[in-house]
PDB file of N, CA and C in Angstrom:
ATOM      1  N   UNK A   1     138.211  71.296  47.679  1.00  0.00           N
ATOM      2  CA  UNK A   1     138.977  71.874  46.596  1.00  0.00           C
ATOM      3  C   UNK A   1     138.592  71.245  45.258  1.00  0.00           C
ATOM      4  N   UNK A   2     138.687  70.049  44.952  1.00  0.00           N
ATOM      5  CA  UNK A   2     137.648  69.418  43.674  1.00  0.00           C
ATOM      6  C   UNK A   2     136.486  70.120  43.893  1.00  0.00           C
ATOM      7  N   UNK A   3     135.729  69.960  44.596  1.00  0.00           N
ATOM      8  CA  UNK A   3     134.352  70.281  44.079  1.00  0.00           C
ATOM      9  C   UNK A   3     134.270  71.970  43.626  1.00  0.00           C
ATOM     10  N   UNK A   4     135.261  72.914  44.071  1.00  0.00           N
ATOM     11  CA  UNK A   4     135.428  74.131  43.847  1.00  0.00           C
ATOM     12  C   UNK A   4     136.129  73.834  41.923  1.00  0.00           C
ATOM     13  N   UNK A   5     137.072  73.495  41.919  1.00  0.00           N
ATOM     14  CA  UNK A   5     138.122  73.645  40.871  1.00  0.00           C
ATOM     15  C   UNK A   5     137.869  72.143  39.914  1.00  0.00           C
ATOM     16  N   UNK A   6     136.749  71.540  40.442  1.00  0.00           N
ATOM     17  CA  UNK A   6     136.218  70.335  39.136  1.00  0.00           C
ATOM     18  C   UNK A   6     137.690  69.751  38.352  1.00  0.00           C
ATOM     19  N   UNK A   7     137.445  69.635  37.555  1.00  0.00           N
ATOM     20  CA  UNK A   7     138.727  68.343  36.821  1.00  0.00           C
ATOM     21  C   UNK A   7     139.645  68.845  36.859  1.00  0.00           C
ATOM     22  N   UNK A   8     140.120  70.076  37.283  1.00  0.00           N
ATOM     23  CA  UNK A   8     141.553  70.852  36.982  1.00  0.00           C
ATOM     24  C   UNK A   8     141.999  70.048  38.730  1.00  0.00           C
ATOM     25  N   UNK A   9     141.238  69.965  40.086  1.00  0.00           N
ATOM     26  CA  UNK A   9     141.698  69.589  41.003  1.00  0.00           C
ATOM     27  C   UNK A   9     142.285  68.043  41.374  1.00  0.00           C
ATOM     28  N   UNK A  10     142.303  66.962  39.726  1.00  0.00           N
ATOM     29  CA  UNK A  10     142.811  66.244  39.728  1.00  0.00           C
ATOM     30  C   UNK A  10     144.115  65.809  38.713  1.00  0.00           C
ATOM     31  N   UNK A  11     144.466  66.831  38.402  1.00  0.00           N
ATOM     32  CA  UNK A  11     145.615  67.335  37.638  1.00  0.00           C
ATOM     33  C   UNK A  11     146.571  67.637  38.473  1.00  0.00           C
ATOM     34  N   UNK A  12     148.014  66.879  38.005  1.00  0.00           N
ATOM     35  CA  UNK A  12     148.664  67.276  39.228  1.00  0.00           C
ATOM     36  C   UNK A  12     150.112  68.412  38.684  1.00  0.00           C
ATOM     37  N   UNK A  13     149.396  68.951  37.468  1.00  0.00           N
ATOM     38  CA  UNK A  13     149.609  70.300  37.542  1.00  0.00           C
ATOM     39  C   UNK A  13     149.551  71.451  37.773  1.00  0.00           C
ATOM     40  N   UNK A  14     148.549  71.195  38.685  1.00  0.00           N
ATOM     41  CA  UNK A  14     148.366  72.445  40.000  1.00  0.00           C
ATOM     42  C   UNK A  14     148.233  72.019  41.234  1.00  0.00           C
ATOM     43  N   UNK A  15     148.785  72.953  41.684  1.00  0.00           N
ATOM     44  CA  UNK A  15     148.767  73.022  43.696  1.00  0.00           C
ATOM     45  C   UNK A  15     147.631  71.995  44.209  1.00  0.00           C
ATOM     46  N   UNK A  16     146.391  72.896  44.175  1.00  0.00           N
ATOM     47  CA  UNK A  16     145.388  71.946  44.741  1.00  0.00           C
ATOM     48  C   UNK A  16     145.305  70.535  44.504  1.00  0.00           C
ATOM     49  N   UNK A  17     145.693  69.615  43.964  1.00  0.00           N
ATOM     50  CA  UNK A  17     145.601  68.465  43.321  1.00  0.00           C
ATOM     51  C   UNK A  17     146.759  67.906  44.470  1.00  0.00           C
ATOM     52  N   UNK A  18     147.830  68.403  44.702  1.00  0.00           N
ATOM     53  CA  UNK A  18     148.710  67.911  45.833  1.00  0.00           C
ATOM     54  C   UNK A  18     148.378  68.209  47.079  1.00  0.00           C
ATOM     55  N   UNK A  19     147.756  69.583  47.480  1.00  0.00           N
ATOM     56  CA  UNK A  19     146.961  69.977  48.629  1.00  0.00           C
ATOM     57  C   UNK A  19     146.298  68.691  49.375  1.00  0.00           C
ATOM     58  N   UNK A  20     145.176  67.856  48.284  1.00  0.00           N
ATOM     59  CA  UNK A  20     144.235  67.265  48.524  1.00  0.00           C
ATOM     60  C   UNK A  20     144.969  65.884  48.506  1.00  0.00           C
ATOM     61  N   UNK A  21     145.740  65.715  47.924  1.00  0.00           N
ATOM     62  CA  UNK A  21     146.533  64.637  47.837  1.00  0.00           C
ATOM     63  C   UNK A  21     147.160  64.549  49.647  1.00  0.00           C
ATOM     64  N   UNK A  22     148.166  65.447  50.177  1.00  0.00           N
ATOM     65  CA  UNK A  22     148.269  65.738  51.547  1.00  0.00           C
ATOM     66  C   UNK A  22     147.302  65.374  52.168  1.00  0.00           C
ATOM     67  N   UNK A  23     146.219  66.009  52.249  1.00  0.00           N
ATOM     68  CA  UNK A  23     145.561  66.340  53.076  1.00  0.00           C
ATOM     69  C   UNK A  23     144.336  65.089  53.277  1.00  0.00           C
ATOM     70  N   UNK A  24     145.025  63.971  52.256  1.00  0.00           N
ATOM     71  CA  UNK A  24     144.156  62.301  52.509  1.00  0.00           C
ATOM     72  C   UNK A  24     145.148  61.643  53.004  1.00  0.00           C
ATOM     73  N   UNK A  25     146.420  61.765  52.619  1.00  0.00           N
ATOM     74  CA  UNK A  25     147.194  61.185  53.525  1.00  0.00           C
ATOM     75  C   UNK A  25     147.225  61.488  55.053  1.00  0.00           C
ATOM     76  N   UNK A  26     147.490  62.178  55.440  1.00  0.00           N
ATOM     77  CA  UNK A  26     147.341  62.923  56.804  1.00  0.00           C
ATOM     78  C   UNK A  26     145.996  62.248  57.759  1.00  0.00           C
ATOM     79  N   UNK A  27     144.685  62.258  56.611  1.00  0.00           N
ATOM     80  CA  UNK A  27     144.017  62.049  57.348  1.00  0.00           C
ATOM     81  C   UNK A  27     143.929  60.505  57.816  1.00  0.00           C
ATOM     82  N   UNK A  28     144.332  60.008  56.562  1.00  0.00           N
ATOM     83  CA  UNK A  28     144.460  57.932  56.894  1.00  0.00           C
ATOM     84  C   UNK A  28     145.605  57.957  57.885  1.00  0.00           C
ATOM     85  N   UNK A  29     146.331  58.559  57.405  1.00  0.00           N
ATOM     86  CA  UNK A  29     147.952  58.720  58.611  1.00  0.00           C
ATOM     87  C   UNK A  29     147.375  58.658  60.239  1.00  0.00           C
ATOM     88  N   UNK A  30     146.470  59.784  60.388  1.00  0.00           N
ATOM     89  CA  UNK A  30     146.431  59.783  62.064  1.00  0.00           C
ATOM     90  C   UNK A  30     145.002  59.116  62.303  1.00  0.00           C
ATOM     91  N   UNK A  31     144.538  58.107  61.789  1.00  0.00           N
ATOM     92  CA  UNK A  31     143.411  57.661  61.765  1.00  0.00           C
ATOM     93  C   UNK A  31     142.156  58.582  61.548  1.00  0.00           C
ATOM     94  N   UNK A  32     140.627  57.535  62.110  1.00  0.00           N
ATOM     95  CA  UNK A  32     139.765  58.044  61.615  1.00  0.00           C
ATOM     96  C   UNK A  32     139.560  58.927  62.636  1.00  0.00           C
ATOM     97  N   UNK A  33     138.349  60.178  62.052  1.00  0.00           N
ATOM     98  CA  UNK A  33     137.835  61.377  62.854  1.00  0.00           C
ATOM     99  C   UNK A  33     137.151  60.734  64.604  1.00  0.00           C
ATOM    100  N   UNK A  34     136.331  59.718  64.278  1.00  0.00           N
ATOM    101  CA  UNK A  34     136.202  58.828  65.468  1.00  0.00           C
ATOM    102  C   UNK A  34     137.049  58.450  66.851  1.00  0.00           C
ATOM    103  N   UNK A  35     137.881  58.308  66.219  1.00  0.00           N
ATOM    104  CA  UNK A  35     138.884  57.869  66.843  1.00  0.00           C
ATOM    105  C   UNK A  35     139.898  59.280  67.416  1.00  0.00           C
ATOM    106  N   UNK A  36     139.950  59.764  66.604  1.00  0.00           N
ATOM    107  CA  UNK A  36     140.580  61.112  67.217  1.00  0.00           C
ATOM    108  C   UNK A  36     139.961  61.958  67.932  1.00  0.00           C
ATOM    109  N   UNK A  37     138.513  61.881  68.017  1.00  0.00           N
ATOM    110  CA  UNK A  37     137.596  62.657  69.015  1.00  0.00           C
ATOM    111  C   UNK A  37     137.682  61.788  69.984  1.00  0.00           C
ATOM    112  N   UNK A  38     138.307  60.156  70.241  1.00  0.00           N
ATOM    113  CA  UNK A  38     138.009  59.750  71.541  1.00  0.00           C
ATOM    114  C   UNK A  38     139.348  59.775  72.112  1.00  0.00           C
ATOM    115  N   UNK A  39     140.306  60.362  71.499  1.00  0.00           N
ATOM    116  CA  UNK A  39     141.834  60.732  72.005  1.00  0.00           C
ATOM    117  C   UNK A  39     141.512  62.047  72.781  1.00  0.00           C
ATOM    118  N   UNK A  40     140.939  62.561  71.795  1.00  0.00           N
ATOM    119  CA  UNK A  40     140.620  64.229  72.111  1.00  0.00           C
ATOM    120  C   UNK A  40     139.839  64.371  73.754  1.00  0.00           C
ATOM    121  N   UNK A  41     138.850  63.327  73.621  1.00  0.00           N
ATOM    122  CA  UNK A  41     138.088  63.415  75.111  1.00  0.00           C
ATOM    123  C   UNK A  41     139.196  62.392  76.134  1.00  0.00           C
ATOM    124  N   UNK A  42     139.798  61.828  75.654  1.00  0.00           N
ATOM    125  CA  UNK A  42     140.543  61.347  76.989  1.00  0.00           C
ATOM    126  C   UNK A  42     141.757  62.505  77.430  1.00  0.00           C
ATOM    127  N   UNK A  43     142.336  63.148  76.358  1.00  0.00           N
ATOM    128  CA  UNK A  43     143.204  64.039  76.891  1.00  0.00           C
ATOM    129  C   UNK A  43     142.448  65.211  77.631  1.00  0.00           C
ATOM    130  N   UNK A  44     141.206  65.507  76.941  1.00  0.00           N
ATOM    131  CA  UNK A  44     140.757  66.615  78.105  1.00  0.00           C
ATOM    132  C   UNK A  44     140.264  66.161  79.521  1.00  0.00           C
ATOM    133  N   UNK A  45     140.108  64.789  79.618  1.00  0.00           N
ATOM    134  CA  UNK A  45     139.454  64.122  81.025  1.00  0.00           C
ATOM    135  C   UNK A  45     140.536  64.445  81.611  1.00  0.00           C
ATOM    136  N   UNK A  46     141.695  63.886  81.881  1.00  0.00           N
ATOM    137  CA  UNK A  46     143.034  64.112  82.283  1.00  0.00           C
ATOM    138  C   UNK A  46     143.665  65.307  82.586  1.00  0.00           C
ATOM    139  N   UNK A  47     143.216  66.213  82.091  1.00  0.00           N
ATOM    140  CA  UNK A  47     143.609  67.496  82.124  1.00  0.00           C
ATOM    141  C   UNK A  47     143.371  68.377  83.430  1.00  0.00           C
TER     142      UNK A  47
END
């Protein structure tokens, strides 16, 4: 969304600027992508 909407996407007078704001929290929140692909393969082993 920054790289689409450049300096307006760090203004947090529009949507996207909180979007992206979310959407870094979330990702530090449930850890790294690493780590969630090795959740991901233990729940499907189990399955």
């Amino acid at each position: 969304a920054i790289q689409i909407h450049g300096g307006y996407g760090y203004l947090s007078d529009f949507p996207v600027e909180r979007i992206y704001r979310d959407v870094r929290v979330t990702q530090i929140y449930e850890g790294t992508s690493e780590v969630q692909k090795i959740l991901i393969g233990r729940a499907l082993g189990q399955a």
